[in-house]
C-alpha atoms as a PDB file:
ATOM      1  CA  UNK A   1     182.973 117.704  98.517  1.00  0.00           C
ATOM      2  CA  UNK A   2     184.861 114.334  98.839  1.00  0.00           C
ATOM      3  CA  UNK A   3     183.547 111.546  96.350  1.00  0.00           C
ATOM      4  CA  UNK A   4     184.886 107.851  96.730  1.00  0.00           C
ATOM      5  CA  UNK A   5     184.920 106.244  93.260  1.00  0.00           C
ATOM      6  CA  UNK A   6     184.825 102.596  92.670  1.00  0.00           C
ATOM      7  CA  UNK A   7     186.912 101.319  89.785  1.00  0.00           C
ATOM      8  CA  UNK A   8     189.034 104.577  90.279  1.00  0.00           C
ATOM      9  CA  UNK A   9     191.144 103.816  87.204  1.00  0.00           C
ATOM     10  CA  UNK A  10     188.536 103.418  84.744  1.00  0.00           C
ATOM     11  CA  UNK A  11     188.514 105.604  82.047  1.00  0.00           C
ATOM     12  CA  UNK A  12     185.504 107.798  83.013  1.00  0.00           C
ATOM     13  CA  UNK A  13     186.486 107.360  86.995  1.00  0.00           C
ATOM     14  CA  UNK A  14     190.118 109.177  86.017  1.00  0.00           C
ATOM     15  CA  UNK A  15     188.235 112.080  84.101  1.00  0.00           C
ATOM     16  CA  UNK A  16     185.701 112.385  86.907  1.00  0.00           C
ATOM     17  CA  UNK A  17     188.456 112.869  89.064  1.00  0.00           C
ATOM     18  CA  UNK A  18     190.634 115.832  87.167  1.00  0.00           C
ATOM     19  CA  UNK A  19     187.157 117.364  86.972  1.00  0.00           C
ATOM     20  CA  UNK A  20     186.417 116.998  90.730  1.00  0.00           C
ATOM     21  CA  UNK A  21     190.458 118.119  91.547  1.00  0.00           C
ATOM     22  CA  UNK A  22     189.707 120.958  89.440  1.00  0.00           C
ATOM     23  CA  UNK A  23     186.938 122.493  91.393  1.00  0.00           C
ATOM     24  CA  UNK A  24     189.053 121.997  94.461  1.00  0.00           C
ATOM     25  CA  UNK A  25     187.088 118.736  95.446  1.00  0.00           C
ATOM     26  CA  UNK A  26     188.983 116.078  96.769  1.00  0.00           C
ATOM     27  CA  UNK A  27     188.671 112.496  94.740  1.00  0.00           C
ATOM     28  CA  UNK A  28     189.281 108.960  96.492  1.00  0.00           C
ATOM     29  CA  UNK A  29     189.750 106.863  93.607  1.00  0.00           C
ATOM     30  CA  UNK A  30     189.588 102.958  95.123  1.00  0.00           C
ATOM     31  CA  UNK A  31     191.602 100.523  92.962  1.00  0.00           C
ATOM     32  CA  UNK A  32     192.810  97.014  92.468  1.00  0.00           C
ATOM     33  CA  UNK A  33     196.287  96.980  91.513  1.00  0.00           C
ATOM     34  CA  UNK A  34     198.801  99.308  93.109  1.00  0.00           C
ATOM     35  CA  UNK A  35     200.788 100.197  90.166  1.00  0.00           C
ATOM     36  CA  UNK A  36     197.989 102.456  89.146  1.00  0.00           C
ATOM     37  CA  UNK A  37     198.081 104.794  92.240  1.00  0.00           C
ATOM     38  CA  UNK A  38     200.846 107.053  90.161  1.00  0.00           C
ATOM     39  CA  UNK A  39     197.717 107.644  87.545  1.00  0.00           C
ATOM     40  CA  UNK A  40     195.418 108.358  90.021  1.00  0.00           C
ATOM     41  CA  UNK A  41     197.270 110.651  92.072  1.00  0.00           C
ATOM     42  CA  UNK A  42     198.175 112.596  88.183  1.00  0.00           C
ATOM     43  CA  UNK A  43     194.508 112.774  87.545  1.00  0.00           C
ATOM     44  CA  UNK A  44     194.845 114.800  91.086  1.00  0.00           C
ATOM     45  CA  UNK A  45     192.926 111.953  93.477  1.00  0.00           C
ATOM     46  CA  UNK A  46     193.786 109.942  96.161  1.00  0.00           C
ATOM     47  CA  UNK A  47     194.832 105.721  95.332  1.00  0.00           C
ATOM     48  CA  UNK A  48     193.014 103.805  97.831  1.00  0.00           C
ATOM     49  CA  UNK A  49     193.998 100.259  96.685  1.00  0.00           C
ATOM     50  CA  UNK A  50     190.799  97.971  97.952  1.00  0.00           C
ATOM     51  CA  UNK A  51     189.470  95.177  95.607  1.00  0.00           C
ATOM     52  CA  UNK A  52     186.278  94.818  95.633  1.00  0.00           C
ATOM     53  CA  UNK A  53     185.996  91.233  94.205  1.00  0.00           C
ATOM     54  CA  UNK A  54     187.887  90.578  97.554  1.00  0.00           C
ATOM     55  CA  UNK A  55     186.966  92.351 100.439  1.00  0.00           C
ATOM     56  CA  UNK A  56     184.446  93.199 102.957  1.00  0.00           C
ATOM     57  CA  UNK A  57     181.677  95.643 104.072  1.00  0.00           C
ATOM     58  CA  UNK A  58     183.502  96.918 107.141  1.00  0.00           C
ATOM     59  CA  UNK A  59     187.188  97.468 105.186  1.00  0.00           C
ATOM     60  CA  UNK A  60     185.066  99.363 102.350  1.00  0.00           C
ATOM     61  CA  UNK A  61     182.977 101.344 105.066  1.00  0.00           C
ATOM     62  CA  UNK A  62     186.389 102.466 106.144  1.00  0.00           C
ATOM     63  CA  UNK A  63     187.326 104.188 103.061  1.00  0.00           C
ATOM     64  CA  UNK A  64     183.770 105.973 102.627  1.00  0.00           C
ATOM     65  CA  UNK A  65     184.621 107.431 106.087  1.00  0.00           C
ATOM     66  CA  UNK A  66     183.840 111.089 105.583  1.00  0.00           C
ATOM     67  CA  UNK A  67     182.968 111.115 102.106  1.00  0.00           C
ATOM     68  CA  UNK A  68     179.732 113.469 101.224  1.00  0.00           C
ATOM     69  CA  UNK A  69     178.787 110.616  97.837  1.00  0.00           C
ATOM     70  CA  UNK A  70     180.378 107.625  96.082  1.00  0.00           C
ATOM     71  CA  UNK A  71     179.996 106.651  92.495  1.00  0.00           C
ATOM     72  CA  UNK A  72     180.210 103.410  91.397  1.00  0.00           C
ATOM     73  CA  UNK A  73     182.615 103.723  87.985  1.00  0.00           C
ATOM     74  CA  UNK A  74     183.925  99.893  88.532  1.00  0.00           C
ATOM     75  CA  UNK A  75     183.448  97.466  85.781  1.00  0.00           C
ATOM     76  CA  UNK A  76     184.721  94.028  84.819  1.00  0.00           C
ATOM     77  CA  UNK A  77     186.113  95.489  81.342  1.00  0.00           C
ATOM     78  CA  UNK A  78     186.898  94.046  77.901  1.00  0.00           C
ATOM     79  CA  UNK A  79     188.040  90.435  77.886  1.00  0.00           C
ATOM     80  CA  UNK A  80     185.736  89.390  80.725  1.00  0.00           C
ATOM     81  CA  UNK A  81     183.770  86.401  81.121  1.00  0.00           C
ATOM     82  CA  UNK A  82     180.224  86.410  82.162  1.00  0.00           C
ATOM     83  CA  UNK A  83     181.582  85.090  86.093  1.00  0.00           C
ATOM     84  CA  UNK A  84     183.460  88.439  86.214  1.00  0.00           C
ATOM     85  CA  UNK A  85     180.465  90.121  85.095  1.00  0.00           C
ATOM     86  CA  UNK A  86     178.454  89.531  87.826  1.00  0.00           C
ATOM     87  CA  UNK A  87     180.982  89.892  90.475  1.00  0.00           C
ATOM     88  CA  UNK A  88     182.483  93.175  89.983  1.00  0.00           C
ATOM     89  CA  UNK A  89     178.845  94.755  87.812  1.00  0.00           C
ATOM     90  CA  UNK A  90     176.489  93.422  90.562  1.00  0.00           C
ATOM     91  CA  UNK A  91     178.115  92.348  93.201  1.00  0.00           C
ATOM     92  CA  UNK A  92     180.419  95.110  93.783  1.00  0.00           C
ATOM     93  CA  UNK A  93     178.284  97.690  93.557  1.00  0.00           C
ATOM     94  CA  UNK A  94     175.738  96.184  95.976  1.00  0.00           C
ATOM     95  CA  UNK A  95     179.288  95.890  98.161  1.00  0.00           C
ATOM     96  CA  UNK A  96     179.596  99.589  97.879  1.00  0.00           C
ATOM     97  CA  UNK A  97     176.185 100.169  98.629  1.00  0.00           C
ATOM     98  CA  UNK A  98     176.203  97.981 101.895  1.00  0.00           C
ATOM     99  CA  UNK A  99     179.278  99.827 102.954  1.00  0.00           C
ATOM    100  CA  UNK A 100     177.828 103.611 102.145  1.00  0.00           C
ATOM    101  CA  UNK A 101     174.757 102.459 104.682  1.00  0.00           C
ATOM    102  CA  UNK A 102     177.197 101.481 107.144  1.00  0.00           C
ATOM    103  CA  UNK A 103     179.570 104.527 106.478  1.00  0.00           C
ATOM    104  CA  UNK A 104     176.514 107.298 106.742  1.00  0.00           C
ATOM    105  CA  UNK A 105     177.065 108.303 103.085  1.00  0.00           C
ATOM    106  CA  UNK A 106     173.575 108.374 101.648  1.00  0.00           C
ATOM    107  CA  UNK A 107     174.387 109.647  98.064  1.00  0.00           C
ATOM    108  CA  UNK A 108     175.057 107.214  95.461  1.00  0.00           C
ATOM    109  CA  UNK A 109     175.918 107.662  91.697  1.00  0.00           C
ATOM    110  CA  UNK A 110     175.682 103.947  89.758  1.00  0.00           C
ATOM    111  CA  UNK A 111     176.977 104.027  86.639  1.00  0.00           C
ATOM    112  CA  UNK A 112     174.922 101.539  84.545  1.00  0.00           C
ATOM    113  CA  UNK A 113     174.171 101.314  80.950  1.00  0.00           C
ATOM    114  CA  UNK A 114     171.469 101.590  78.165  1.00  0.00           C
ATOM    115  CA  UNK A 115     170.141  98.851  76.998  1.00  0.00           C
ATOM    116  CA  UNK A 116     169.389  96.855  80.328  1.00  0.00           C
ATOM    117  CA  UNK A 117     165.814  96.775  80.003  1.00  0.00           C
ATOM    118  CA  UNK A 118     166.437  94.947  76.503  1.00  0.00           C
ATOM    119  CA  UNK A 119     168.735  92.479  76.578  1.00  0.00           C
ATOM    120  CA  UNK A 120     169.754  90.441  73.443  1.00  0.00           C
ATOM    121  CA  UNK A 121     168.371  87.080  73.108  1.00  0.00           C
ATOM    122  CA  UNK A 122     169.635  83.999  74.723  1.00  0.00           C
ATOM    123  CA  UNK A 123     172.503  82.426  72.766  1.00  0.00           C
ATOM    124  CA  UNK A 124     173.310  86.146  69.811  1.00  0.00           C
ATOM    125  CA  UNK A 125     176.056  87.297  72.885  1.00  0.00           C
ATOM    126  CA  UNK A 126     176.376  85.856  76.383  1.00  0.00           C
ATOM    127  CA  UNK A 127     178.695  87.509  77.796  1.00  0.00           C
ATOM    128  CA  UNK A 128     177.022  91.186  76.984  1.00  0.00           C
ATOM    129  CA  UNK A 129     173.914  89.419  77.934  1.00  0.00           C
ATOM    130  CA  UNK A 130     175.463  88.707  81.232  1.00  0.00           C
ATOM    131  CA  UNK A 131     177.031  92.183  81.547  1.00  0.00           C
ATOM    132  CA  UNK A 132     173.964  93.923  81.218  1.00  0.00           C
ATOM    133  CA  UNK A 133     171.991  91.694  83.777  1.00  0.00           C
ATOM    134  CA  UNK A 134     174.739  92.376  85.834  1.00  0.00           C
ATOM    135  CA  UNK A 135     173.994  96.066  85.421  1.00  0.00           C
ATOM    136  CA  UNK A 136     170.370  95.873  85.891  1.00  0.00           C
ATOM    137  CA  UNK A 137     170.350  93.139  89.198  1.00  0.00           C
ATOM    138  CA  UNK A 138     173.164  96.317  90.351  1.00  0.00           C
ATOM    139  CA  UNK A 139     170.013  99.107  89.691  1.00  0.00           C
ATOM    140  CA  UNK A 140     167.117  96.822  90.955  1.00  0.00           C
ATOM    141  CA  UNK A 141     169.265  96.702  95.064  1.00  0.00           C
ATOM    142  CA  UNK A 142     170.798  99.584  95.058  1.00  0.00           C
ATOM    143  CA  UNK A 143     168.168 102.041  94.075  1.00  0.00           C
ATOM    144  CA  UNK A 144     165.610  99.755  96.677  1.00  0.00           C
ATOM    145  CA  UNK A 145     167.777 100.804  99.370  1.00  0.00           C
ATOM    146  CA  UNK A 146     167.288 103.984 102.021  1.00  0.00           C
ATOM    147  CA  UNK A 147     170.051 106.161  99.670  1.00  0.00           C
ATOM    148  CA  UNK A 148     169.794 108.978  97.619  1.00  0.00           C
ATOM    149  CA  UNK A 149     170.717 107.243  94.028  1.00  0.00           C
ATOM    150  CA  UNK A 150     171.084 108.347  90.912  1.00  0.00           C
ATOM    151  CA  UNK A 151     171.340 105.914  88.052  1.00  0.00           C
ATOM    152  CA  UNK A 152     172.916 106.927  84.805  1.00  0.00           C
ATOM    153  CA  UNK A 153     172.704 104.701  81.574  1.00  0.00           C
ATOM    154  CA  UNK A 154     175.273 105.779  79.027  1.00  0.00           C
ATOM    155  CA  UNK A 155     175.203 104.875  75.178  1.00  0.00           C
ATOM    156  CA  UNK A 156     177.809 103.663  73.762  1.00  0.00           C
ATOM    157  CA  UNK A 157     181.082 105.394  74.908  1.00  0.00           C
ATOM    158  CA  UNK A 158     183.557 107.010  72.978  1.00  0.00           C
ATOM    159  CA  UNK A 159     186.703 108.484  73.744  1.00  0.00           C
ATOM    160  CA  UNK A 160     186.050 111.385  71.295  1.00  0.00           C
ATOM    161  CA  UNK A 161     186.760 115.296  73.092  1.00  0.00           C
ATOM    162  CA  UNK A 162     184.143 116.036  75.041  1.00  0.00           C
ATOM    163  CA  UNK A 163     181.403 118.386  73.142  1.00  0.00           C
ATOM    164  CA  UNK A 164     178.979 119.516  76.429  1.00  0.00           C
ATOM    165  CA  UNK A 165     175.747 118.731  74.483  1.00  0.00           C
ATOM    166  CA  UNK A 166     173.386 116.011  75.710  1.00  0.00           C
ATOM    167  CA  UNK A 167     169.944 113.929  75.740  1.00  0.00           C
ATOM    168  CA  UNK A 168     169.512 113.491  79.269  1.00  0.00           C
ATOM    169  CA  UNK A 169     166.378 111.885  80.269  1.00  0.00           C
ATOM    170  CA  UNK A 170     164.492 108.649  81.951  1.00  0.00           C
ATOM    171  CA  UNK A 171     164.686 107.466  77.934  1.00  0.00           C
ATOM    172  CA  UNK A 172     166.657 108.567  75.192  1.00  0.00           C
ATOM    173  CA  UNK A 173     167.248 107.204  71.816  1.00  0.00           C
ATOM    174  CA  UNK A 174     170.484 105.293  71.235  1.00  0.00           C
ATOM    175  CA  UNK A 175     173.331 106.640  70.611  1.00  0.00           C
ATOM    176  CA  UNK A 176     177.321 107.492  71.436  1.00  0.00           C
ATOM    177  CA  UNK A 177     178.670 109.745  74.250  1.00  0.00           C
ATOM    178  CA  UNK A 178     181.983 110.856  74.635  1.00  0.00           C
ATOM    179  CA  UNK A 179     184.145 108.997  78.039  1.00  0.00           C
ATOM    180  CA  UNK A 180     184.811 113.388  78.878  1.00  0.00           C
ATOM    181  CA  UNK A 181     180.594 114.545  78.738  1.00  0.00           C
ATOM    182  CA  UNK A 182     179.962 111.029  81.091  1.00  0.00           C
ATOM    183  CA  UNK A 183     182.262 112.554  83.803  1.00  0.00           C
ATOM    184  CA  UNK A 184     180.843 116.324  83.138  1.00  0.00           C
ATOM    185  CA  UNK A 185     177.225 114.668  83.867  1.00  0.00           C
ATOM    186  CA  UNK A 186     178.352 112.627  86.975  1.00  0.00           C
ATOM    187  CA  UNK A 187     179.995 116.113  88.498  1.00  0.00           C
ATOM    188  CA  UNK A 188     177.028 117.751  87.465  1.00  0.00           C
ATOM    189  CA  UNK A 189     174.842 115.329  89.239  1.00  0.00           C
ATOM    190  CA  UNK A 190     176.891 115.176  92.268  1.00  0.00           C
ATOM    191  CA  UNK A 191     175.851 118.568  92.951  1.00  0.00           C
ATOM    192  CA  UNK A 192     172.442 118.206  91.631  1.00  0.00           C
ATOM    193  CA  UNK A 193     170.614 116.314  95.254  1.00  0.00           C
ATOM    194  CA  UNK A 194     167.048 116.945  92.733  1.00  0.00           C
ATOM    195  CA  UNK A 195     168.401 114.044  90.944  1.00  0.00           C
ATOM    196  CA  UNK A 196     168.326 111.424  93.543  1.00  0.00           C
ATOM    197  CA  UNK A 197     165.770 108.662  93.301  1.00  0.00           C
ATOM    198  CA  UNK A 198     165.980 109.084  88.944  1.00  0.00           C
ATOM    199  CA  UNK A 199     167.495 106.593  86.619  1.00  0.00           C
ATOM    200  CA  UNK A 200     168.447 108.655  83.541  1.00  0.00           C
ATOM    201  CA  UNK A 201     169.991 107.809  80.023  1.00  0.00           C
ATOM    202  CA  UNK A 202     172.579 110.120  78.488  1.00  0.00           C
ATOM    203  CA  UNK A 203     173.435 110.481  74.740  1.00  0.00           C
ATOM    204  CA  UNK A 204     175.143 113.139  73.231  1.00  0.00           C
ATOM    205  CA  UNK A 205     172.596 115.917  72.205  1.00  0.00           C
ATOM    206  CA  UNK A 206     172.035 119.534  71.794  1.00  0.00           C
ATOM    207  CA  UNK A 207     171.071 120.412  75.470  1.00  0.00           C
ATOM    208  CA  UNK A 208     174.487 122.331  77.047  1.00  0.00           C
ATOM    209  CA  UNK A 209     175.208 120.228  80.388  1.00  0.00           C
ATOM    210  CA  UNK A 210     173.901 121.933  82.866  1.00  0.00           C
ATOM    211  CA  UNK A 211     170.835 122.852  80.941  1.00  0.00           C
ATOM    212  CA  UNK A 212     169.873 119.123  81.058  1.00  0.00           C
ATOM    213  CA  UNK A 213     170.972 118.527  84.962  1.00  0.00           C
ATOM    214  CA  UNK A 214     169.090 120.987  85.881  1.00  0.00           C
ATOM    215  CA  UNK A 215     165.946 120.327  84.167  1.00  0.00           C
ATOM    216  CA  UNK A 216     165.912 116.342  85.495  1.00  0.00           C
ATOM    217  CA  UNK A 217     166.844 117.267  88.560  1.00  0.00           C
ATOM    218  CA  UNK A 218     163.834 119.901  89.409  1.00  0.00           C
END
């Protein structure tokens, strides 16, 4: 299988991709800044440097050339302001998801997160406010789209080893999951084609892995 992966140096993109190399799948890991191609290509994937805040469909569409799925991993990170929020959140992943249409690549993993059907109240945090709006104006075009998506909410991430135990359903209760089980999920999902058209929270649980996958995705 080859999987493009927006925001290919993001924590969870990087372990997605040793856990793709490892299976013998190949990993396109699209990035910003060229001095992180040496830490993609160690994670075993292939640096693609394309920005996403500053690009368009038909360059993108290039990359996805061949691919069998992407997954949207990008984010605007810590230190962000709302602006950035809504152009890398939203508007790149709608970006991605114009280019996949115009590359033939109908499956589409969008990493999202809990807590976008309740965000906090005008004024407590803008700039999580505007991140999760972000996330949720990214579900809302993508998933209306003719694509086979899969939309995965986290809880709140942790870089803790991974434990393979999860809640994996269309609503879980809050919670933390390790950075390593997110990745385990996505690969899971990847080869899961039940799962497309679900949006799905994960928490860490008591369900091994593949256990869960499988029974979402039947």
């Amino acid at each position: 299988m080859r999987v493009v992966i927006a925001g290919g140096h993001g924590k969870i993109a990087k372990l997605l991709e040793r856990e793709l190399a490892g299976r013998g799948d190949t990993a396109v890991g699209l990035i910003r800044n060229p001095d992180h191609a040496a830490a993609l290509r160690a994670a075993g994937a292939q640096p693609v440097v394309c920005d996403l805040e500053h690009t368009d469909v038909d360059t993108v569409a290039a990359h996805l050339a061949g691919a069998d799925a992407v997954v949207f991993a990008a984010g605007a990170g810590p230190g962000s302001g709302a602006a950035r929020k809504d152009t890398v959140d939203r508007a790149a992943a709608v970006l991605l998801a114009d280019a996949a249409q115009a590359a033939g690549v109908r499956r589409y993993l969008l990493v999202s997160s809990m807590g976008v059907d309740a965000p906090p109240s005008p004024g407590r945090d803008e700039v999580w406010a505007a991140y999760l709006a972000a996330k949720k104006a990214a579900e809302q075009d993508v998933t209306g789209r003719d694509l086979d998506v899969t939309v995965l909410r986290p809880g709140r991430l942790t870089d803790d080893e991974p434990v393979g135990r999860i809640t994996l359903d269309r609503h879980a209760p809050a919670g933390p999951v390790t950075r390593a089980d997110v990745a385990r999920v996505l690969l899971a999902l990847l080869y899961a084609p039940g799962s497309a058209g679900l949006t799905l929270e994960l928490v860490g649980g008591e369900t091994p892995i593949a256990d869960a996958v499988a029974a979402v995705a039947r």
